[in-house]
PDB file of N, CA and C in Angstrom:
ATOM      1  N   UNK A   1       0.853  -1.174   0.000  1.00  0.00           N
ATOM      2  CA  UNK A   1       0.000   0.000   0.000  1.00  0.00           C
ATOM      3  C   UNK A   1       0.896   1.234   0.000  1.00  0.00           C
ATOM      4  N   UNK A   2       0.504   1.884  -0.887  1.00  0.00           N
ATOM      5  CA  UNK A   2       1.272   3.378  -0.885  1.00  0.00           C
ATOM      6  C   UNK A   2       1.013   4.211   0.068  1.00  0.00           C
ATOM      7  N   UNK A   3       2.281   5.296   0.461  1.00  0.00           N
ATOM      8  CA  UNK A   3       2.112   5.776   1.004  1.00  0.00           C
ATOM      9  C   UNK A   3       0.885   6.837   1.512  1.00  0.00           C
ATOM     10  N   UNK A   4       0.165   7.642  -0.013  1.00  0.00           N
ATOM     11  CA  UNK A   4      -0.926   8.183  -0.366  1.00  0.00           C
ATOM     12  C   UNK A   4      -1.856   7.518   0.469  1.00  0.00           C
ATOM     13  N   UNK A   5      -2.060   6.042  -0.408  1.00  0.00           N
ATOM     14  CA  UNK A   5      -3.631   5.206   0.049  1.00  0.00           C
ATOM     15  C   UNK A   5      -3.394   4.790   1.684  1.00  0.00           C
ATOM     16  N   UNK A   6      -2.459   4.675   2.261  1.00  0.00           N
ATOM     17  CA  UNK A   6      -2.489   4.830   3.685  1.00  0.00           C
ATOM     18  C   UNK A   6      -2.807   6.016   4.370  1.00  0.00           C
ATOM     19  N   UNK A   7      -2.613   6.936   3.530  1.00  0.00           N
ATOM     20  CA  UNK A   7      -3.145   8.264   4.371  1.00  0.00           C
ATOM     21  C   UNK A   7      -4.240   8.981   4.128  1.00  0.00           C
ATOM     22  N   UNK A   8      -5.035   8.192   3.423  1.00  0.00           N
ATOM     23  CA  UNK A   8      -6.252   8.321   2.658  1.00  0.00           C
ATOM     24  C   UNK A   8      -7.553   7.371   3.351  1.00  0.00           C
ATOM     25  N   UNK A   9      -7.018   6.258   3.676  1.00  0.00           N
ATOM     26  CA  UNK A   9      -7.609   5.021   3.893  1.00  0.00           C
ATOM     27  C   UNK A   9      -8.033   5.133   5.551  1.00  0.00           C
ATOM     28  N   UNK A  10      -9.238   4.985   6.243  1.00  0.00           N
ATOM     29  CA  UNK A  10      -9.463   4.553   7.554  1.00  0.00           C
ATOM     30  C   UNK A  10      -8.867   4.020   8.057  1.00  0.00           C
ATOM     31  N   UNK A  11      -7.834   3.588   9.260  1.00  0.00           N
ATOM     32  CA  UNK A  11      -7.670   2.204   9.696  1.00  0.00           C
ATOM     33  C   UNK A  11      -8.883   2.220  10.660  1.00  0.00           C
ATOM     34  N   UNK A  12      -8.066   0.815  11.178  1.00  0.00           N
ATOM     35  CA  UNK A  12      -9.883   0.223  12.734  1.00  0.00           C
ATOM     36  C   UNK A  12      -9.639   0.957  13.528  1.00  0.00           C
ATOM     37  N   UNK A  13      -8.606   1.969  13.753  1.00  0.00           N
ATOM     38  CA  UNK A  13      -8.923   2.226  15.003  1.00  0.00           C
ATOM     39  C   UNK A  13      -9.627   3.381  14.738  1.00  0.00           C
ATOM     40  N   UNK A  14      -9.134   3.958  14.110  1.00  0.00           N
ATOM     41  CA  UNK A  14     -10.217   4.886  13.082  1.00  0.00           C
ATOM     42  C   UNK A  14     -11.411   4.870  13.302  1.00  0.00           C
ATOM     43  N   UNK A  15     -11.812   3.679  12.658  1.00  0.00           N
ATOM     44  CA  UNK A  15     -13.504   2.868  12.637  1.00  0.00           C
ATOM     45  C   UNK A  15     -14.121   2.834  13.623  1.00  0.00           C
ATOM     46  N   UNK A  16     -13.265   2.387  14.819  1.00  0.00           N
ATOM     47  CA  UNK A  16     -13.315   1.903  15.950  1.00  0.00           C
ATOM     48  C   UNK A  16     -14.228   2.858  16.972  1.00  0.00           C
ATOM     49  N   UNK A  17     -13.180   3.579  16.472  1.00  0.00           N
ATOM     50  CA  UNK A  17     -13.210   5.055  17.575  1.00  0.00           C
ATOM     51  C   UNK A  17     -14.683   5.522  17.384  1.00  0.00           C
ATOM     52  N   UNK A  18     -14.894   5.495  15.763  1.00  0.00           N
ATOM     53  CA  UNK A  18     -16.318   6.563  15.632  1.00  0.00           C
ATOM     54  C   UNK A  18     -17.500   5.622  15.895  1.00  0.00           C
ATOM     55  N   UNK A  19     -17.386   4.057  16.054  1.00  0.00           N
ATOM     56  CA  UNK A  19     -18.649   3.441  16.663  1.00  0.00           C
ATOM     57  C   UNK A  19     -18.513   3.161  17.725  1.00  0.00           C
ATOM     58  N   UNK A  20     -17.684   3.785  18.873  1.00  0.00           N
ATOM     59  CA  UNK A  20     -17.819   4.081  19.893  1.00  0.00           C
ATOM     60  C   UNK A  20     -18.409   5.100  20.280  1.00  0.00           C
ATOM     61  N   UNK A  21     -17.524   6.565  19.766  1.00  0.00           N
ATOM     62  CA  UNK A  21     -18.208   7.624  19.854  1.00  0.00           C
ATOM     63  C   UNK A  21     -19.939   7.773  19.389  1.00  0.00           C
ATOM     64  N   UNK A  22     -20.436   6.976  18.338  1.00  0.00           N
ATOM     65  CA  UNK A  22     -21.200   7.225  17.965  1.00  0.00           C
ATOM     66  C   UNK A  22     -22.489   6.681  18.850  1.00  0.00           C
ATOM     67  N   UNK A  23     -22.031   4.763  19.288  1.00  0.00           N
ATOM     68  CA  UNK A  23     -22.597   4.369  20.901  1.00  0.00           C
ATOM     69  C   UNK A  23     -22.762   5.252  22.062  1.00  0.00           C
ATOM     70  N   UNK A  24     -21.611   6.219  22.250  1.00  0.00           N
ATOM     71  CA  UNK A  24     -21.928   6.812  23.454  1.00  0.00           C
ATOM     72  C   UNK A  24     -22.280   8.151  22.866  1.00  0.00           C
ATOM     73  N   UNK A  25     -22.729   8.692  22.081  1.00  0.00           N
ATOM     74  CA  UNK A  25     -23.229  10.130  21.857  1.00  0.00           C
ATOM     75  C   UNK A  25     -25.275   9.577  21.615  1.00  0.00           C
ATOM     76  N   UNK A  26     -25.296   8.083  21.410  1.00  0.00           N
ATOM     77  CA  UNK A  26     -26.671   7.712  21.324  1.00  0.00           C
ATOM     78  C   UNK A  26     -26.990   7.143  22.519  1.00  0.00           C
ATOM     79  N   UNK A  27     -26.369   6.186  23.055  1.00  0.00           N
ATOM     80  CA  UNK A  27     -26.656   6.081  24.493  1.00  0.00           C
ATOM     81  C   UNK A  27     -26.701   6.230  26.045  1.00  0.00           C
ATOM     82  N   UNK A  28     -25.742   7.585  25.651  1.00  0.00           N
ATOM     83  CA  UNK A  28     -25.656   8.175  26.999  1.00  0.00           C
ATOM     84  C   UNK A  28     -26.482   8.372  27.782  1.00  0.00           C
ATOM     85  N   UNK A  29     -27.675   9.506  26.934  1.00  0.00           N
ATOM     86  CA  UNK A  29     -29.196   9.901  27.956  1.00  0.00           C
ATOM     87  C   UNK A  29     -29.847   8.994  28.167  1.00  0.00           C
ATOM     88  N   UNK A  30     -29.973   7.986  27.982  1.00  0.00           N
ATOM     89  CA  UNK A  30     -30.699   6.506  28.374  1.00  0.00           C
ATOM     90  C   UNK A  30     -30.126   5.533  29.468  1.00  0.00           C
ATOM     91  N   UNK A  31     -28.635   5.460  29.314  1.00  0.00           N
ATOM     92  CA  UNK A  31     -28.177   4.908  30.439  1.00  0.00           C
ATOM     93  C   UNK A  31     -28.032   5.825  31.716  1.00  0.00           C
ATOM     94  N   UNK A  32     -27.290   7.248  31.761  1.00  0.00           N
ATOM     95  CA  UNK A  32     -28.315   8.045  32.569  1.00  0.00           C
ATOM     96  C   UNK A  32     -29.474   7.980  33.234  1.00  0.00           C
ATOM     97  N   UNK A  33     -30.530   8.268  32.438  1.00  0.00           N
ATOM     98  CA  UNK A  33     -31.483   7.933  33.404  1.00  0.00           C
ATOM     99  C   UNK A  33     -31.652   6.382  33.745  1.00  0.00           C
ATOM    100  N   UNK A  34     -31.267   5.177  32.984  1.00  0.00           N
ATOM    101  CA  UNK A  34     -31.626   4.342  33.689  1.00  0.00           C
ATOM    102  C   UNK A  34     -30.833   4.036  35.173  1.00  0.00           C
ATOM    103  N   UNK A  35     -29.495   4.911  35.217  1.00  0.00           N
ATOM    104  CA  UNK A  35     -28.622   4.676  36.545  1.00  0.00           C
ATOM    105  C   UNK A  35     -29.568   5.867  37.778  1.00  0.00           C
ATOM    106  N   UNK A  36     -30.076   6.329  37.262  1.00  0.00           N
ATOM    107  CA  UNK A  36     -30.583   7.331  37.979  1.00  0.00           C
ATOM    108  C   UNK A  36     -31.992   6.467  38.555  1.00  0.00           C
ATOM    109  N   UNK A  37     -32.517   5.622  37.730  1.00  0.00           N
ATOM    110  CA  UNK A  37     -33.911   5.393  37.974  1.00  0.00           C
ATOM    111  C   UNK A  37     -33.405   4.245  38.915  1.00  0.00           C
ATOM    112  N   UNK A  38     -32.691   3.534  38.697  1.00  0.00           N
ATOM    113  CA  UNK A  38     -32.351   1.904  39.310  1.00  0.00           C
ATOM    114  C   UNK A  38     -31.677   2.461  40.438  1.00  0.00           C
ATOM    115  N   UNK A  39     -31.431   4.061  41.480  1.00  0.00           N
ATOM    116  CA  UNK A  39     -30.547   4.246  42.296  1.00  0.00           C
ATOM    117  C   UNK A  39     -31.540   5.247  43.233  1.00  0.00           C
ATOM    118  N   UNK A  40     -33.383   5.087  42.469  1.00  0.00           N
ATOM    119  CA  UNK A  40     -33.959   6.055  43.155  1.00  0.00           C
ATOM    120  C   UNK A  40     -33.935   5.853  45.149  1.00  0.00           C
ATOM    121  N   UNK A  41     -34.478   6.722  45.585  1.00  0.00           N
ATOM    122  CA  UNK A  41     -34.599   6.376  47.187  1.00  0.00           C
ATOM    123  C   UNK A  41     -35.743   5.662  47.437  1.00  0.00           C
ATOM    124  N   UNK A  42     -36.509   5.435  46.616  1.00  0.00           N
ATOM    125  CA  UNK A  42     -38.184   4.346  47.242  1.00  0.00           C
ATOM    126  C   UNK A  42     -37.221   3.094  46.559  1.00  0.00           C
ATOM    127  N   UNK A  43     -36.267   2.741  46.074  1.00  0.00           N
ATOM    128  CA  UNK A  43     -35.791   1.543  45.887  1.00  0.00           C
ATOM    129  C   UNK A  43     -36.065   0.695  44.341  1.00  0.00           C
ATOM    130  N   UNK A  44     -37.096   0.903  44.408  1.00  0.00           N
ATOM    131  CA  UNK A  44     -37.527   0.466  42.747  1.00  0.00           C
ATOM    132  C   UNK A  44     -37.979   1.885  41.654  1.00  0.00           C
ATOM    133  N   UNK A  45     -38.362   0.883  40.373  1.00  0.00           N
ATOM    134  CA  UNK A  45     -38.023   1.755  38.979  1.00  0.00           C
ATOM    135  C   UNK A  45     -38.448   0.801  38.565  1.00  0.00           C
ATOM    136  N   UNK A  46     -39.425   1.055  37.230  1.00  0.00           N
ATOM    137  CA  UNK A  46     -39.010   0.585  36.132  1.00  0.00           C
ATOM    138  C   UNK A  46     -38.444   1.405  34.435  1.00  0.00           C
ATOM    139  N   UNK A  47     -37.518   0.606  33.489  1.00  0.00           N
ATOM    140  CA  UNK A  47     -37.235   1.380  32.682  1.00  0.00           C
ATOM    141  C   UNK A  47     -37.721   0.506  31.798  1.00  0.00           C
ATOM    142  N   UNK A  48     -38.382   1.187  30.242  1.00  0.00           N
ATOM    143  CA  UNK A  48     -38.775   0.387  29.117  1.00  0.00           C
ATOM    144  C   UNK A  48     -38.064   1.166  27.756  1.00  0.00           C
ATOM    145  N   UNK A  49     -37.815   0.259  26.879  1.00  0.00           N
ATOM    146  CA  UNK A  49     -37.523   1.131  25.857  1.00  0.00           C
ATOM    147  C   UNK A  49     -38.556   0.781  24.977  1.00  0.00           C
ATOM    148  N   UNK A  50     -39.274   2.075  24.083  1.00  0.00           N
ATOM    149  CA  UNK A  50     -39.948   2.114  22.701  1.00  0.00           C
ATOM    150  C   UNK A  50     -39.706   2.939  21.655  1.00  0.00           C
ATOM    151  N   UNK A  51     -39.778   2.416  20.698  1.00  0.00           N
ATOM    152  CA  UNK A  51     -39.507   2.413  19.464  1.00  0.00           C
ATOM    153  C   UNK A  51     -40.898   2.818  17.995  1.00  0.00           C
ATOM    154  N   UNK A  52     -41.410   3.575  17.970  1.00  0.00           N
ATOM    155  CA  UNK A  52     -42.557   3.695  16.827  1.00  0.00           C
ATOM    156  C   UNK A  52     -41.836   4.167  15.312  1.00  0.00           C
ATOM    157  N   UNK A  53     -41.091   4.815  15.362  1.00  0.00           N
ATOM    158  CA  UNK A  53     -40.883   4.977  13.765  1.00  0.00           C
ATOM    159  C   UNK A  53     -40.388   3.792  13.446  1.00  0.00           C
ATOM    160  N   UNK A  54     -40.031   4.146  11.504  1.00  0.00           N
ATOM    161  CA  UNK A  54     -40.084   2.208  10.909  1.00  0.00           C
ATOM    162  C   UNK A  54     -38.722   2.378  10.924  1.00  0.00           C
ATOM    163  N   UNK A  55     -38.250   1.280  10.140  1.00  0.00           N
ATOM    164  CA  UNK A  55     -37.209   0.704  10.744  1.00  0.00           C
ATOM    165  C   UNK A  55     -35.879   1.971   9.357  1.00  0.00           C
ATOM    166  N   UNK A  56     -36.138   2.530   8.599  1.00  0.00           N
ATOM    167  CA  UNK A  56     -35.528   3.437   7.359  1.00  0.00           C
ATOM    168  C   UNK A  56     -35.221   4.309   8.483  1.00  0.00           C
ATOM    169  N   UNK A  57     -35.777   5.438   8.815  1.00  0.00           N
ATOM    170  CA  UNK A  57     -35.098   6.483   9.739  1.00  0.00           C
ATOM    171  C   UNK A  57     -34.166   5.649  10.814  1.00  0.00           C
ATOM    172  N   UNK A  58     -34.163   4.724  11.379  1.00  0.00           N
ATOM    173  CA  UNK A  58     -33.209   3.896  12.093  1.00  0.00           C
ATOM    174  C   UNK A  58     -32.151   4.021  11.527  1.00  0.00           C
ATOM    175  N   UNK A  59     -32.198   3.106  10.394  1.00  0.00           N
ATOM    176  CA  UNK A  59     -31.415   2.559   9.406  1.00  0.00           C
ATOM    177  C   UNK A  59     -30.575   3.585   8.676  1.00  0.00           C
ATOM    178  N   UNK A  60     -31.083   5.047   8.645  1.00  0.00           N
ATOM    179  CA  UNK A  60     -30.410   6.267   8.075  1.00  0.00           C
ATOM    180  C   UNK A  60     -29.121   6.387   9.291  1.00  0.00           C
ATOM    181  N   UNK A  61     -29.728   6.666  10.300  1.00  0.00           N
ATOM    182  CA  UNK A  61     -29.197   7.064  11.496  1.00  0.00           C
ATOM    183  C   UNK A  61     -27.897   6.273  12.026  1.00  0.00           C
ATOM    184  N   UNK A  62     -28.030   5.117  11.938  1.00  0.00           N
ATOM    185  CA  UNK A  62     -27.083   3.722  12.153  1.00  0.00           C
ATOM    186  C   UNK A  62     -26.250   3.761  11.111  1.00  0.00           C
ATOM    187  N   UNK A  63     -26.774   4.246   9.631  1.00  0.00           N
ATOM    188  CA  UNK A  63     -25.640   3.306   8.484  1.00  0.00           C
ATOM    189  C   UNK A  63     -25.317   5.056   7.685  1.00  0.00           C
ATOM    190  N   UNK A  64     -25.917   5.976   8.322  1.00  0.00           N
ATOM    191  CA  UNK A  64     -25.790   6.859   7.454  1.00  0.00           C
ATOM    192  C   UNK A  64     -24.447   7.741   7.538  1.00  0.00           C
ATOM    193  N   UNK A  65     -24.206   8.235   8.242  1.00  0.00           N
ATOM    194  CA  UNK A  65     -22.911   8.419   8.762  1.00  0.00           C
ATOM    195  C   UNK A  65     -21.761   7.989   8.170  1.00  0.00           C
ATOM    196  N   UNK A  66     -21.603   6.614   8.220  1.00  0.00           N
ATOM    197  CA  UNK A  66     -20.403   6.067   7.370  1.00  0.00           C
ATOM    198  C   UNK A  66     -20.314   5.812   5.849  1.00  0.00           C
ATOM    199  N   UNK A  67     -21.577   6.349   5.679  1.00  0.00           N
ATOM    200  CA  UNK A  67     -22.002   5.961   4.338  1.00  0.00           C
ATOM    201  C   UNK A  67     -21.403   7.257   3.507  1.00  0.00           C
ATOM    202  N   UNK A  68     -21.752   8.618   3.984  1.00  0.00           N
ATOM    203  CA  UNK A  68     -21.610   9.961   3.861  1.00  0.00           C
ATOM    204  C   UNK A  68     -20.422  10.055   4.020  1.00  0.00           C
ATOM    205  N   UNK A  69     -19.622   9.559   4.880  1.00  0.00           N
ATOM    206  CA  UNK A  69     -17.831   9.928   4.867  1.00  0.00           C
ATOM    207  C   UNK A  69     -17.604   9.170   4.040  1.00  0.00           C
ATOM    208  N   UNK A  70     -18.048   7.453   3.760  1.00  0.00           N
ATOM    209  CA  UNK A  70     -17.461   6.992   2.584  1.00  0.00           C
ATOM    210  C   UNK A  70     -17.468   7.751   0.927  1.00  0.00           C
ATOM    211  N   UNK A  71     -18.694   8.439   0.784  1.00  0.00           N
ATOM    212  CA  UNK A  71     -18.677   8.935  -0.630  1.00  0.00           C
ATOM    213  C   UNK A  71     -17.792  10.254  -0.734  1.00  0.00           C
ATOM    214  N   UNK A  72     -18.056  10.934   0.226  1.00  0.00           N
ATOM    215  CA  UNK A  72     -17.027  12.107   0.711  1.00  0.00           C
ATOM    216  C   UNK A  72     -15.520  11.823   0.280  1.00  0.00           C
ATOM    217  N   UNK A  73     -15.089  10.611   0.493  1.00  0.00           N
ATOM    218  CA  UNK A  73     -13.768  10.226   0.579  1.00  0.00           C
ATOM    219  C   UNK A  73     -13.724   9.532  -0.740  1.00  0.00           C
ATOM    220  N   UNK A  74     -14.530   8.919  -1.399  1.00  0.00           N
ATOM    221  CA  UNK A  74     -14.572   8.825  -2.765  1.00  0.00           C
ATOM    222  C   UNK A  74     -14.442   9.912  -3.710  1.00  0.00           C
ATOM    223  N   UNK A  75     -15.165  10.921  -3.656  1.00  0.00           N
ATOM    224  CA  UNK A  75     -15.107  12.143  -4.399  1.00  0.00           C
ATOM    225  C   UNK A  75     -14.064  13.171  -4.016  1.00  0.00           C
ATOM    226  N   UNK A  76     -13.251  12.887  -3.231  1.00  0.00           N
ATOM    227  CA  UNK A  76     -11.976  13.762  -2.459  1.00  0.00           C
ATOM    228  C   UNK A  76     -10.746  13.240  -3.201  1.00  0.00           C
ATOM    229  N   UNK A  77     -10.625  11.672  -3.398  1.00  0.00           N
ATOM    230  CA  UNK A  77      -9.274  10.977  -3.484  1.00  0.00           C
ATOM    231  C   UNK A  77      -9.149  11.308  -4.936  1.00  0.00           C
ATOM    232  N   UNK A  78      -7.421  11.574  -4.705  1.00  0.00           N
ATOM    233  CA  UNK A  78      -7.282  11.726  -6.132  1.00  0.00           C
ATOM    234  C   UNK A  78      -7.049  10.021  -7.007  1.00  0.00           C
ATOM    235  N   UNK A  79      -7.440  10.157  -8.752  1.00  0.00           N
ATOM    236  CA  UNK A  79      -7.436   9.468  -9.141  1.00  0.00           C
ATOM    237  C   UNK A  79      -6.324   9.091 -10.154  1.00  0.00           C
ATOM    238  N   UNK A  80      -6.182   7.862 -10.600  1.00  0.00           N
ATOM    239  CA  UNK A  80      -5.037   7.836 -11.886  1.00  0.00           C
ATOM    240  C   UNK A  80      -5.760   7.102 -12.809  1.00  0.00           C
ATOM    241  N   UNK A  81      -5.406   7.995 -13.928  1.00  0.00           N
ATOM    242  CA  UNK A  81      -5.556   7.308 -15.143  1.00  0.00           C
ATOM    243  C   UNK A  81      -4.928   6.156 -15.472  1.00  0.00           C
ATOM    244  N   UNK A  82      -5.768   5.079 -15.411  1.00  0.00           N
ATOM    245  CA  UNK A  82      -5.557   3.849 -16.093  1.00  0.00           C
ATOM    246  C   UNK A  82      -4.580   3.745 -17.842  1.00  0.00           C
ATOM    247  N   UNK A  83      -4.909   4.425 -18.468  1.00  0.00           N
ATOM    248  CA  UNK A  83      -4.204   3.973 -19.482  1.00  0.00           C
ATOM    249  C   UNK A  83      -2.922   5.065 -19.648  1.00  0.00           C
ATOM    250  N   UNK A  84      -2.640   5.794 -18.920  1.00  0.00           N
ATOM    251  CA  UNK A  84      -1.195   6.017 -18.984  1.00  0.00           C
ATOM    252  C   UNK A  84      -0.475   5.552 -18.154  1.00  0.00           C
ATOM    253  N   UNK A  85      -1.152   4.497 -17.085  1.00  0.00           N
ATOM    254  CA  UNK A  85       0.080   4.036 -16.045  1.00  0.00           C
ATOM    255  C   UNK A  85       0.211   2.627 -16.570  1.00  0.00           C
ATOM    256  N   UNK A  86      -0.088   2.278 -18.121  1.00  0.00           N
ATOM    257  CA  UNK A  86       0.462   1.146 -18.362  1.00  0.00           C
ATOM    258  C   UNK A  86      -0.117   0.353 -18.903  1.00  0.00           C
TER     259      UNK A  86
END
């Protein structure tokens, strides 16, 4: 791998990092309150999670992100012409 496409290219930790960040920028306010609810002073809580929109706005939200830096980084990298390199 050239030097270029290494400095072009994601590595995992890269990857890594932003579906972490991206876990804890979505599940923070939820585990929050659920540490808050499971630590009330009457002793009990309950917590539920729901869900009504379909499953596409999810699916934007989850896959969209990497999807958008991937084309980003497609339309950024420079390219070579195939028939003059040979």
């Amino acid at each position: 791998m050239s030097l270029a496409a290494a400095a072009t290219s994601p590595d995992r930790t890269e990857r890594d990092a932003y579906w972490i960040a991206l876990l804890a920028v979505v599940a923070w306010r939820p585990l929050v309150e659920y540490w808050r609810i499971s630590r009330s002073p009457t002793g009990h809580g309950s917590v539920g999670f729901g869900y009504s929109g379909g499953t596409l706005p999810l699916a934007l939200w989850i896959a969209g992100p990497p999807l958008v830096l991937f084309v980003l980084w497609l339309a950024t990298r420079t390219r070579v012409d195939a028939r003059t390199n040979g």
